[in-house]
N, C-alpha and C. Protein backbone atom coordinates (compact mmCIF):
# COMPACT_ATOMS: atom_id res chain seq x y z
N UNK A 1 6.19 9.97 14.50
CA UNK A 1 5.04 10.80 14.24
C UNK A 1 4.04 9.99 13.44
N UNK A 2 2.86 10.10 13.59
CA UNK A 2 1.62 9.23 12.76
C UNK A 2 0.79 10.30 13.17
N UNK A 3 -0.24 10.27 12.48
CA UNK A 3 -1.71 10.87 11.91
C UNK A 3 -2.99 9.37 12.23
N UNK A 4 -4.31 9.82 12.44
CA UNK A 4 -5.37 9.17 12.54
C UNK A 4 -6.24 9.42 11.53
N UNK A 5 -6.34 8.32 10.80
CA UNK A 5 -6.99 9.09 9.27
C UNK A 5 -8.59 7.97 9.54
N UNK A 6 -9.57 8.99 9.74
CA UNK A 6 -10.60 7.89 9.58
C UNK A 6 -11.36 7.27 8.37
N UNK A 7 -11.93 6.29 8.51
CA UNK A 7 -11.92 5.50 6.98
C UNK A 7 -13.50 5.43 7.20
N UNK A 8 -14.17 5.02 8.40
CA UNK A 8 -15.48 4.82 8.06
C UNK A 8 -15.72 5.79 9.74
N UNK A 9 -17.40 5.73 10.16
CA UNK A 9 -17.64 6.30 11.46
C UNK A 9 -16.86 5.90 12.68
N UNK A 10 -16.79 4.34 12.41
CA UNK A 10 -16.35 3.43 13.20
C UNK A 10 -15.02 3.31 13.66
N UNK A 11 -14.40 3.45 12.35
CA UNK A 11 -12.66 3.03 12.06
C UNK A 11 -11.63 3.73 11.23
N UNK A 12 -10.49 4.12 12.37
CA UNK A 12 -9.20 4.90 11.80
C UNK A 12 -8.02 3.90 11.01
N UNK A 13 -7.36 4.64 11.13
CA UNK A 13 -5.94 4.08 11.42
C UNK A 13 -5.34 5.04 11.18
N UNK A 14 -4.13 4.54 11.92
CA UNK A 14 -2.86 5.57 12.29
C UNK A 14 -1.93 5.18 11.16
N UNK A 15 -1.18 6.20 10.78
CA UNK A 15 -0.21 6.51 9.11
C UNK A 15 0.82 6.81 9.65
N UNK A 16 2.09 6.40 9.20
CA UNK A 16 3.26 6.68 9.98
C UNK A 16 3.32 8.09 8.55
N UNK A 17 5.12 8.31 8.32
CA UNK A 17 5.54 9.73 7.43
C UNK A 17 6.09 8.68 6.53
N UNK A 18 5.48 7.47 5.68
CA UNK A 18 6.44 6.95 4.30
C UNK A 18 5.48 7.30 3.20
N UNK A 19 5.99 6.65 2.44
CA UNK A 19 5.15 6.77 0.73
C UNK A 19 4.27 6.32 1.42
N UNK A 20 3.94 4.61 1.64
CA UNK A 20 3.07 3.66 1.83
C UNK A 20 1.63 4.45 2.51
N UNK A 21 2.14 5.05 3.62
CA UNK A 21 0.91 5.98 4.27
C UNK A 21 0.29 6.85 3.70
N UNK A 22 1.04 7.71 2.87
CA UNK A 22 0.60 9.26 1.84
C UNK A 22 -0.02 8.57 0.98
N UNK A 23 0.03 7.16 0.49
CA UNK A 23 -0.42 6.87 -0.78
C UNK A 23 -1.90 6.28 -0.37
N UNK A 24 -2.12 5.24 1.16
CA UNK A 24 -2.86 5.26 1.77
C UNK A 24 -3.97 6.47 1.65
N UNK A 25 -3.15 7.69 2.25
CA UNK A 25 -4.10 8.77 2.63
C UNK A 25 -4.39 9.65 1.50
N UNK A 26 -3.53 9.42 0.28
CA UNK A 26 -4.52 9.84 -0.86
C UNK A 26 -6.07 9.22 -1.49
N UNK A 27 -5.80 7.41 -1.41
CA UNK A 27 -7.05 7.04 -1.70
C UNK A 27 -7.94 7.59 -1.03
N UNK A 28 -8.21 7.64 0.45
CA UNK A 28 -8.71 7.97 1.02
C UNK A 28 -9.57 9.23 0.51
N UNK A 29 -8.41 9.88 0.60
CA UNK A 29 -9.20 12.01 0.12
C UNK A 29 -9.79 11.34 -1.39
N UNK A 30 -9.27 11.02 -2.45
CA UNK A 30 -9.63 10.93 -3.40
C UNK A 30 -11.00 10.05 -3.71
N UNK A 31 -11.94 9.31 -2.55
CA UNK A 31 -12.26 8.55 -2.53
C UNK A 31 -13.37 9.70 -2.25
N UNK A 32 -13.31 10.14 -1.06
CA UNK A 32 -14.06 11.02 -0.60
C UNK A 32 -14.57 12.37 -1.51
N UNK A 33 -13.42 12.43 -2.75
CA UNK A 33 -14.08 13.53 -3.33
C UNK A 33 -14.59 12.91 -4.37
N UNK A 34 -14.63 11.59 -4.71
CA UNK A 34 -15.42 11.04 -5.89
C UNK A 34 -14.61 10.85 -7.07
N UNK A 35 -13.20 10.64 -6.98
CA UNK A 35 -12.36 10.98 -7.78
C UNK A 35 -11.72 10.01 -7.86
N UNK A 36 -12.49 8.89 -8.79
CA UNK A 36 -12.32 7.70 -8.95
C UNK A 36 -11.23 7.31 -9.28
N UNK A 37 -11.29 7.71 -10.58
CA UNK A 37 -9.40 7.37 -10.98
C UNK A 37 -8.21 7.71 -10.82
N UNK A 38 -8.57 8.86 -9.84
CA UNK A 38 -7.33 9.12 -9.06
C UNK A 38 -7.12 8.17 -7.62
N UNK A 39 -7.92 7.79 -7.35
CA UNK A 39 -7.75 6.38 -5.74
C UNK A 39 -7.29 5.66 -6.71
N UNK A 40 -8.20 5.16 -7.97
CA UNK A 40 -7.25 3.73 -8.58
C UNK A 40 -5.96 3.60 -8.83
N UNK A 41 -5.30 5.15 -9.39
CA UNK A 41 -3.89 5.46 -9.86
C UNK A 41 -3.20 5.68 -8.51
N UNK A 42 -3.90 6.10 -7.29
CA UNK A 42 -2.99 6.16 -6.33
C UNK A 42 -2.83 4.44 -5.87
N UNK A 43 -4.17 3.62 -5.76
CA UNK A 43 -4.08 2.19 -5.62
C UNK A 43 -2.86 1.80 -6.41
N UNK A 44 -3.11 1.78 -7.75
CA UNK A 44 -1.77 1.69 -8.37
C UNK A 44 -0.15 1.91 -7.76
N UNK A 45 0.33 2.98 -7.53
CA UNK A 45 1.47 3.41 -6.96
C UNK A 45 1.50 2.39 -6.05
N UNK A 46 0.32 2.25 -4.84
CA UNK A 46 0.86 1.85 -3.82
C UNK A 46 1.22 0.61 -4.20
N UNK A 47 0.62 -0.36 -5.20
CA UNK A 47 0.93 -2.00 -5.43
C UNK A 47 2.28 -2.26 -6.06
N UNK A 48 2.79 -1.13 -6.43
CA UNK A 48 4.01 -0.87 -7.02
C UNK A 48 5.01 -0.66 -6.04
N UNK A 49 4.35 0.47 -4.81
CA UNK A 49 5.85 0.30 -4.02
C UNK A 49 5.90 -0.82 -3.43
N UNK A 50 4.55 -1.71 -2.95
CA UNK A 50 4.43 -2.86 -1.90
C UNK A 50 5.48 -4.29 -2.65
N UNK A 51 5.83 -3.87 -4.05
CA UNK A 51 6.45 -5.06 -5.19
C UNK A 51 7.78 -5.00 -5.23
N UNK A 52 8.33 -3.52 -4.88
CA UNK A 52 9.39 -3.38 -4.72
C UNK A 52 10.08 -2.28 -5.88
């Protein structure tokens, strides 16, 4: 199962069901609502799971 999350007019991408994607698709929303330090803290998480 994956989702199409669009990022600009131009360009998606497809999200599988892990952290890595949800954490993806939070910057995203959070980005969109102007909710700065919540994309950075979700940026965060994700550099954390990508470390191990």
């Amino acid at each position: 199962m994956s989702l199409e999350l669009p990022i600009t007019e131009n360009i998606s991408v497809s999200l599988g069901t892990d952290l890595r994607s949800v954490l993806l698709g939070l910057v995203e929303v959070h980005q969109r609502l102007r909710r700065w330090e919540d994309a950075i803290e979700a940026l965060r998480r994700l550099g954390l799971e990508e470390t191990g």
